[in-house]
N, C-alpha and C. Protein backbone atom coordinates (compact mmCIF):
# COMPACT_ATOMS: atom_id res chain seq x y z
N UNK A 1 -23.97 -4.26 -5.27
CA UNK A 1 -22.79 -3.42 -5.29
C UNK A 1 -21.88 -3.89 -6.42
N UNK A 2 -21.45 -3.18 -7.16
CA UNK A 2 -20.70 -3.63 -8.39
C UNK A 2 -19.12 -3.91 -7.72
N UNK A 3 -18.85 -4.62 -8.30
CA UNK A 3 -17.44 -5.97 -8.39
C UNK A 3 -16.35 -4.32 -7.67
N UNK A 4 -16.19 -3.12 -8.46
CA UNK A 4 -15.18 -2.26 -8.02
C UNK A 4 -15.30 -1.55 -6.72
N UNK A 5 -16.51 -1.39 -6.52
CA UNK A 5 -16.37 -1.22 -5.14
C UNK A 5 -16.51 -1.80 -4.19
N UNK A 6 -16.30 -3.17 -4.21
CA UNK A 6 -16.71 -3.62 -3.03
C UNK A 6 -15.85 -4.38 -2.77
N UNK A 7 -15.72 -3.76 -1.11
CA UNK A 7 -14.57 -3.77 0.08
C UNK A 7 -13.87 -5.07 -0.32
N UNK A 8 -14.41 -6.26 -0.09
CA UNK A 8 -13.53 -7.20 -0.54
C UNK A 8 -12.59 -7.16 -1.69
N UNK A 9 -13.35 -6.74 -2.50
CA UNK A 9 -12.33 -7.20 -3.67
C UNK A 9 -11.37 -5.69 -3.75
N UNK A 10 -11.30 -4.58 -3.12
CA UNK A 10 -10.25 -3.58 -2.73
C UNK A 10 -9.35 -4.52 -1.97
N UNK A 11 -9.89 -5.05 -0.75
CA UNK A 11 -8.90 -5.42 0.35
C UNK A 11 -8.07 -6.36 -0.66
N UNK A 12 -8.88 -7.43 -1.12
CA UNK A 12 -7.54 -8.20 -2.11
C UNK A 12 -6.90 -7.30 -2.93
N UNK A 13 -7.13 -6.20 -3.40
CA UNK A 13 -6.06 -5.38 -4.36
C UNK A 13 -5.10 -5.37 -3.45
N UNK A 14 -5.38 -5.06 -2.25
CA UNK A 14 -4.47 -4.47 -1.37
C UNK A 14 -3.50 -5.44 -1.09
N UNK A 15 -4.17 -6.48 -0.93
CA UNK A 15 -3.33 -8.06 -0.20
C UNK A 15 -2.42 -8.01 -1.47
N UNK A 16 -2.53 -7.92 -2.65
CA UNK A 16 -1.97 -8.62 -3.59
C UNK A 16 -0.98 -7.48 -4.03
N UNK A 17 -1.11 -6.37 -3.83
CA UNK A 17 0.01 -5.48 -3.91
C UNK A 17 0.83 -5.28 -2.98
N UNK A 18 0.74 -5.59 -1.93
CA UNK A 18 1.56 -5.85 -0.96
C UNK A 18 2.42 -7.18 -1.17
N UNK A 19 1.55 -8.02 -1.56
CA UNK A 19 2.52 -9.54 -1.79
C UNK A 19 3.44 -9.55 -3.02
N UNK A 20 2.94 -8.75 -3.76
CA UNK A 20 3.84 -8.05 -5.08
C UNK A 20 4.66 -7.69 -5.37
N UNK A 21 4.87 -6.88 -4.27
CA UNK A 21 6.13 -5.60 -3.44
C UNK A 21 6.79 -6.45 -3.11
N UNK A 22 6.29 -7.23 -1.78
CA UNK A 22 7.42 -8.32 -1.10
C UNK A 22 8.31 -8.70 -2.19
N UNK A 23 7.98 -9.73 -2.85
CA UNK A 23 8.35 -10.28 -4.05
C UNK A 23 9.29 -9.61 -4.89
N UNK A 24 9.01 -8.75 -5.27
CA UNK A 24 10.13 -7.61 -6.12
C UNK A 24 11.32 -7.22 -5.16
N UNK A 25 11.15 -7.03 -4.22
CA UNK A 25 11.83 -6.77 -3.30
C UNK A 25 13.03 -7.60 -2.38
N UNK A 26 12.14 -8.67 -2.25
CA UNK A 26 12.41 -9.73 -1.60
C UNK A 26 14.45 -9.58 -1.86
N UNK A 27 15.19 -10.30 -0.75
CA UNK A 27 16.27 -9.70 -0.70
C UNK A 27 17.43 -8.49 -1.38
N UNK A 28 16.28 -7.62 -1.74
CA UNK A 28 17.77 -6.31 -2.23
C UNK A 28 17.88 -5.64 -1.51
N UNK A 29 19.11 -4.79 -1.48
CA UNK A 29 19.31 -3.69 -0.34
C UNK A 29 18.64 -2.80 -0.95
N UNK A 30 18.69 -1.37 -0.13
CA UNK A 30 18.40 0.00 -0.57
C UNK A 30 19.09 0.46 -1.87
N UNK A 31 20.05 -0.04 -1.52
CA UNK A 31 21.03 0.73 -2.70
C UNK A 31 20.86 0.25 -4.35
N UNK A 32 20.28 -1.37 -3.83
CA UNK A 32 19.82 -2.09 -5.62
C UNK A 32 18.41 -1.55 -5.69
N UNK A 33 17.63 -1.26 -4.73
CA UNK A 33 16.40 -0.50 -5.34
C UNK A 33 16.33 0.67 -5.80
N UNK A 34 17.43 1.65 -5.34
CA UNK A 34 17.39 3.36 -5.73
C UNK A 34 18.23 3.10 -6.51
N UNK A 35 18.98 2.56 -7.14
CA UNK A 35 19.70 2.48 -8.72
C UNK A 35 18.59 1.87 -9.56
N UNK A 36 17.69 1.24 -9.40
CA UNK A 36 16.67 0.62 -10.25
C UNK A 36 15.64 1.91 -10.92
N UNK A 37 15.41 1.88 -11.32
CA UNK A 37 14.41 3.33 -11.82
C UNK A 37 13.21 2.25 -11.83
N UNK A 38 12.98 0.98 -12.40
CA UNK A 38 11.85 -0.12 -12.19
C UNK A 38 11.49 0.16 -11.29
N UNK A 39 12.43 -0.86 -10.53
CA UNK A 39 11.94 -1.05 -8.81
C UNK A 39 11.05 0.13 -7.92
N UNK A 40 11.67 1.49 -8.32
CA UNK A 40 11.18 2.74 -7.50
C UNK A 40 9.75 2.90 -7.93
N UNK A 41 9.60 3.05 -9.66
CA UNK A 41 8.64 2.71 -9.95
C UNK A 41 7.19 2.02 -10.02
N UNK A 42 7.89 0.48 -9.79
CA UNK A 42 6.55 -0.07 -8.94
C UNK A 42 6.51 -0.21 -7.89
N UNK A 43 7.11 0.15 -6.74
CA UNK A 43 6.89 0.90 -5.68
C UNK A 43 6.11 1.65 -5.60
N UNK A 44 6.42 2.81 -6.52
CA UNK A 44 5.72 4.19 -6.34
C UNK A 44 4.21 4.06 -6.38
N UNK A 45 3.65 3.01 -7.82
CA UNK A 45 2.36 2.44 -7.96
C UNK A 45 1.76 1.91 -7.44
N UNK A 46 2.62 0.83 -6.66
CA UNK A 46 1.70 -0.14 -5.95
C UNK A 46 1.20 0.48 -4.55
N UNK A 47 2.56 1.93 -3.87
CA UNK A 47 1.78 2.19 -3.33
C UNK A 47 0.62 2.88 -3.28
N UNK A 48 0.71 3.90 -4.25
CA UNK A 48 -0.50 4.47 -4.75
C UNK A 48 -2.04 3.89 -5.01
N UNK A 49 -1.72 2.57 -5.63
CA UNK A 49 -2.74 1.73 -5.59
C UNK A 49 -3.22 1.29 -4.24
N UNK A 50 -2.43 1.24 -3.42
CA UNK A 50 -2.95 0.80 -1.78
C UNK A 50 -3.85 1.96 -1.28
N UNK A 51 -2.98 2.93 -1.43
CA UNK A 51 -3.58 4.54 -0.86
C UNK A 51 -5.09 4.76 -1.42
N UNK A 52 -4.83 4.75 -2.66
CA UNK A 52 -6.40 4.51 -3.31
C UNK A 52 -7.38 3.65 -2.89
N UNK A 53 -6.79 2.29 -2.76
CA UNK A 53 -7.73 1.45 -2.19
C UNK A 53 -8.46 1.74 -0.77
N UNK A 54 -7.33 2.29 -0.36
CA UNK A 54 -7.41 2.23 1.52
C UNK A 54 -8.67 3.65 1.30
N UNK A 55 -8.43 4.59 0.32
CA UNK A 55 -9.13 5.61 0.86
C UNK A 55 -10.86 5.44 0.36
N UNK A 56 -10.91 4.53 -0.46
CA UNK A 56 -12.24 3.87 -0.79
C UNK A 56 -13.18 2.90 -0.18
N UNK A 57 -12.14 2.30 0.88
CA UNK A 57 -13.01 1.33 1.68
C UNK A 57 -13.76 2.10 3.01
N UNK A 58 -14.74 1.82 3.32
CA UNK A 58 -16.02 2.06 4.03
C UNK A 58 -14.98 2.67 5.02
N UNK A 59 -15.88 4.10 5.47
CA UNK A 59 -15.40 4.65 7.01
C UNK A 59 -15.44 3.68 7.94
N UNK A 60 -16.61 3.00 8.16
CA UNK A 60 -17.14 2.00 9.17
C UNK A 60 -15.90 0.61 8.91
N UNK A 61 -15.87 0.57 8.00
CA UNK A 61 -15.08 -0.68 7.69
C UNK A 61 -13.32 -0.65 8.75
N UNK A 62 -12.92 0.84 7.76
CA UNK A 62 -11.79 1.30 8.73
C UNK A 62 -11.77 1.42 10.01
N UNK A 63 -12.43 2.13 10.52
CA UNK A 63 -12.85 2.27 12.07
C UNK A 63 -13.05 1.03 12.55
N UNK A 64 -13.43 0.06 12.23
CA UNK A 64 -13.34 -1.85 13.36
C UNK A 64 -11.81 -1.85 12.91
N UNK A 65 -10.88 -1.29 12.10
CA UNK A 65 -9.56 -1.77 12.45
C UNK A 65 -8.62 -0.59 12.42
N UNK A 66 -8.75 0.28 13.36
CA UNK A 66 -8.18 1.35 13.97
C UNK A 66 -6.55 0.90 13.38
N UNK A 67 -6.11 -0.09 14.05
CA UNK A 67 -4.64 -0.14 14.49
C UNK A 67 -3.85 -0.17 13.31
N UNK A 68 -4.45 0.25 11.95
CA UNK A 68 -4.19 0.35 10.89
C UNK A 68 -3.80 2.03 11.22
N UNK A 69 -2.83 2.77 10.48
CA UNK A 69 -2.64 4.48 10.36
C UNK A 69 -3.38 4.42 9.18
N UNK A 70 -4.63 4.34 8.82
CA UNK A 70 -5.35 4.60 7.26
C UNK A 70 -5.40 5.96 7.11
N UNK A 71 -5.04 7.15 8.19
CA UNK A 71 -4.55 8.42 7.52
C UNK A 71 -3.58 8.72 6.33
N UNK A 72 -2.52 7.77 6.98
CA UNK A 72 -1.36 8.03 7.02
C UNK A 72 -1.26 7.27 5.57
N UNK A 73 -2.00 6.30 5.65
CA UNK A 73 -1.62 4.96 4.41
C UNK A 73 -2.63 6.10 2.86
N UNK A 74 -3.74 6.61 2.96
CA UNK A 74 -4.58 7.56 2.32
C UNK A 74 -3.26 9.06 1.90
N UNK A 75 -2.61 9.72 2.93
CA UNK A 75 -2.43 11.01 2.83
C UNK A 75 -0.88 10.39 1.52
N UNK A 76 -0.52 9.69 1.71
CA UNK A 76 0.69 9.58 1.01
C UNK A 76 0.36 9.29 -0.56
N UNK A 77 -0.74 9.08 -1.16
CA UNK A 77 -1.41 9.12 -2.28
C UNK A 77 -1.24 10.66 -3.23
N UNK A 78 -1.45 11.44 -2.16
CA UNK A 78 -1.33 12.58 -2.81
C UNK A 78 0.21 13.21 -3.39
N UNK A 79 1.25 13.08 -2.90
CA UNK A 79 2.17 13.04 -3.20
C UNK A 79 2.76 12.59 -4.71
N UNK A 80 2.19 10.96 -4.41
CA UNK A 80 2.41 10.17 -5.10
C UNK A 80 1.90 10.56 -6.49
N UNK A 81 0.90 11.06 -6.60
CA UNK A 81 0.10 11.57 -7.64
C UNK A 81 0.64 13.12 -8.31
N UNK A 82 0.98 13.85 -6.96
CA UNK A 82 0.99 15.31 -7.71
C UNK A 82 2.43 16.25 -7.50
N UNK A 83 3.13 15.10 -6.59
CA UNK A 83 4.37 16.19 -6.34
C UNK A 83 5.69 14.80 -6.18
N UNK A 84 5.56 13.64 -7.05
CA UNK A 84 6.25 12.36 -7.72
C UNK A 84 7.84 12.73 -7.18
N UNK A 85 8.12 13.94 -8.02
CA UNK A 85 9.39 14.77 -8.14
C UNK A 85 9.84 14.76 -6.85
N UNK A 86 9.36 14.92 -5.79
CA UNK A 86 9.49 14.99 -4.57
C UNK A 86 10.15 13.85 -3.74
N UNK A 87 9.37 12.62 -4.14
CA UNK A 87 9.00 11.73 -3.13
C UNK A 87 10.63 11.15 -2.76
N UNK A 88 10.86 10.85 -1.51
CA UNK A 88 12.16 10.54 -1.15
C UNK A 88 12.17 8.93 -1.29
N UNK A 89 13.24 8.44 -1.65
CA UNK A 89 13.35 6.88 -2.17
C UNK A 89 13.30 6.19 -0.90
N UNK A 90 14.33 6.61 0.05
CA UNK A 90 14.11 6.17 1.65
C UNK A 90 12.58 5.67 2.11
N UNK A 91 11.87 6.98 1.85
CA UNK A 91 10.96 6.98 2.46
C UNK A 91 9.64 5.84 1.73
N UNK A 92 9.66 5.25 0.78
CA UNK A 92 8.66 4.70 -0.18
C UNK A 92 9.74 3.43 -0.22
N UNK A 93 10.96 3.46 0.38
CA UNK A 93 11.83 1.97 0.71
C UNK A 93 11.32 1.53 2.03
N UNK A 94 11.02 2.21 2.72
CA UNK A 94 10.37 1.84 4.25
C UNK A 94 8.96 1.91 4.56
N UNK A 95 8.33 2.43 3.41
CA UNK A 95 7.09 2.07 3.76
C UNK A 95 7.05 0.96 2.94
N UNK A 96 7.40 0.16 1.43
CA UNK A 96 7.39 -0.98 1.27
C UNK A 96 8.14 -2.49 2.43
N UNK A 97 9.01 -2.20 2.52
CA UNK A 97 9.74 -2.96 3.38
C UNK A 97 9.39 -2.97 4.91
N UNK A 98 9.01 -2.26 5.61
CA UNK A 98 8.78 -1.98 7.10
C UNK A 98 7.06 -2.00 7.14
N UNK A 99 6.27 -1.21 6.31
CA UNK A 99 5.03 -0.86 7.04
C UNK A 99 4.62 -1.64 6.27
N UNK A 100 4.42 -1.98 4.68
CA UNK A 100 3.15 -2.94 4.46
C UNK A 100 3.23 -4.15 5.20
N UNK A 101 4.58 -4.58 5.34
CA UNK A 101 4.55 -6.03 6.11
C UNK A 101 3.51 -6.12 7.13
N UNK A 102 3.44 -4.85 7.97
CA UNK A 102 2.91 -4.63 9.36
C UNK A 102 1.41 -4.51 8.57
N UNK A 103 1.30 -4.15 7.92
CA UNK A 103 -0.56 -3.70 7.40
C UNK A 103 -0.87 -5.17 6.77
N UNK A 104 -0.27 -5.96 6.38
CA UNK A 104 -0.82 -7.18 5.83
C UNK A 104 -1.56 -7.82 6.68
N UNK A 105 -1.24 -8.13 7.65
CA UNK A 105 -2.64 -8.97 8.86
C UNK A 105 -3.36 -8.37 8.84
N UNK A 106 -3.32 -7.04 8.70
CA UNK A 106 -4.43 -6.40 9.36
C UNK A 106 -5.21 -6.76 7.74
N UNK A 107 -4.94 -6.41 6.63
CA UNK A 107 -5.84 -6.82 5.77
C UNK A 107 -6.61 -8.16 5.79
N UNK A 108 -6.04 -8.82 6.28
CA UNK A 108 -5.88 -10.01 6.11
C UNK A 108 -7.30 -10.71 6.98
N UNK A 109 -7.12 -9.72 8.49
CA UNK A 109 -8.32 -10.06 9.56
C UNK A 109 -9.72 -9.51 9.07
N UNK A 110 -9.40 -8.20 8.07
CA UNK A 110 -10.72 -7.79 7.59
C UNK A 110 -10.99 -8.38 6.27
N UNK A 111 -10.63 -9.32 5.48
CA UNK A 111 -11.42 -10.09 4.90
C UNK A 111 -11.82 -10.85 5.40
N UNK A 112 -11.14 -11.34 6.20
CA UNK A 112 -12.24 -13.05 7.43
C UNK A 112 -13.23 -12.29 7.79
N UNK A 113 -13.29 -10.89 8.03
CA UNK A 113 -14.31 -10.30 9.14
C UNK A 113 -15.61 -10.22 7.98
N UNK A 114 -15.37 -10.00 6.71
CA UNK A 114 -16.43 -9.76 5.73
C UNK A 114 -17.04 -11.13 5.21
């Protein structure tokens, strides 16, 4: 299986864009990230890059870790990609800040599992 698709080395994209985010993030309010045009920015990418990742890794793979929303983490890609103009800052402030935190173990249990 060549180096890009394979699950592991997605799941670390994933780990490492999430730890990325933290980091950039790491104590600002809402209000220093939506004045940032950066900040929103790699937000916007990194989540996109997750969404991508998430929607490439094995059905089977996803399914042993249900308690992940990998709909939800997949459907927001599209947005991200085709209707940008749209995307609400709130909403891409709380899925960095609130949900990847929560999706990091779970990445985390499916690389031990591989």
């Amino acid at each position: 299986m060549a180096a890009s698709k394979s699950p592991r080395l997605r799941l670390l994209h994933m780990r490492d864009e999430i730890d990325s985010l933290a980091n950039e993030l790491a104590g600002l309010t809402f209000e220093t990230y939506r004045q940032s045009y950066g900040l929103r920015r790699t937000t916007e990418r990194a989540i996109q890059i997750i969404s991508e990742t998430a929607r490439s890794l094995p059905e089977e793979l996803r399914a042993r870790h249900a308690q992940a929303p990998w709909a939800d983490i997949i459907a927001i890609g599209n947005p991200l990609r085709h209707e940008y103009y749209r995307i609400d800052d709130r909403v891409l402030w709380e899925t960095a800040t609130a949900d990847l935190p929560k999706l990091r173990p779970i990445i985390l249990r499916m690389l031990e599992d591989l």
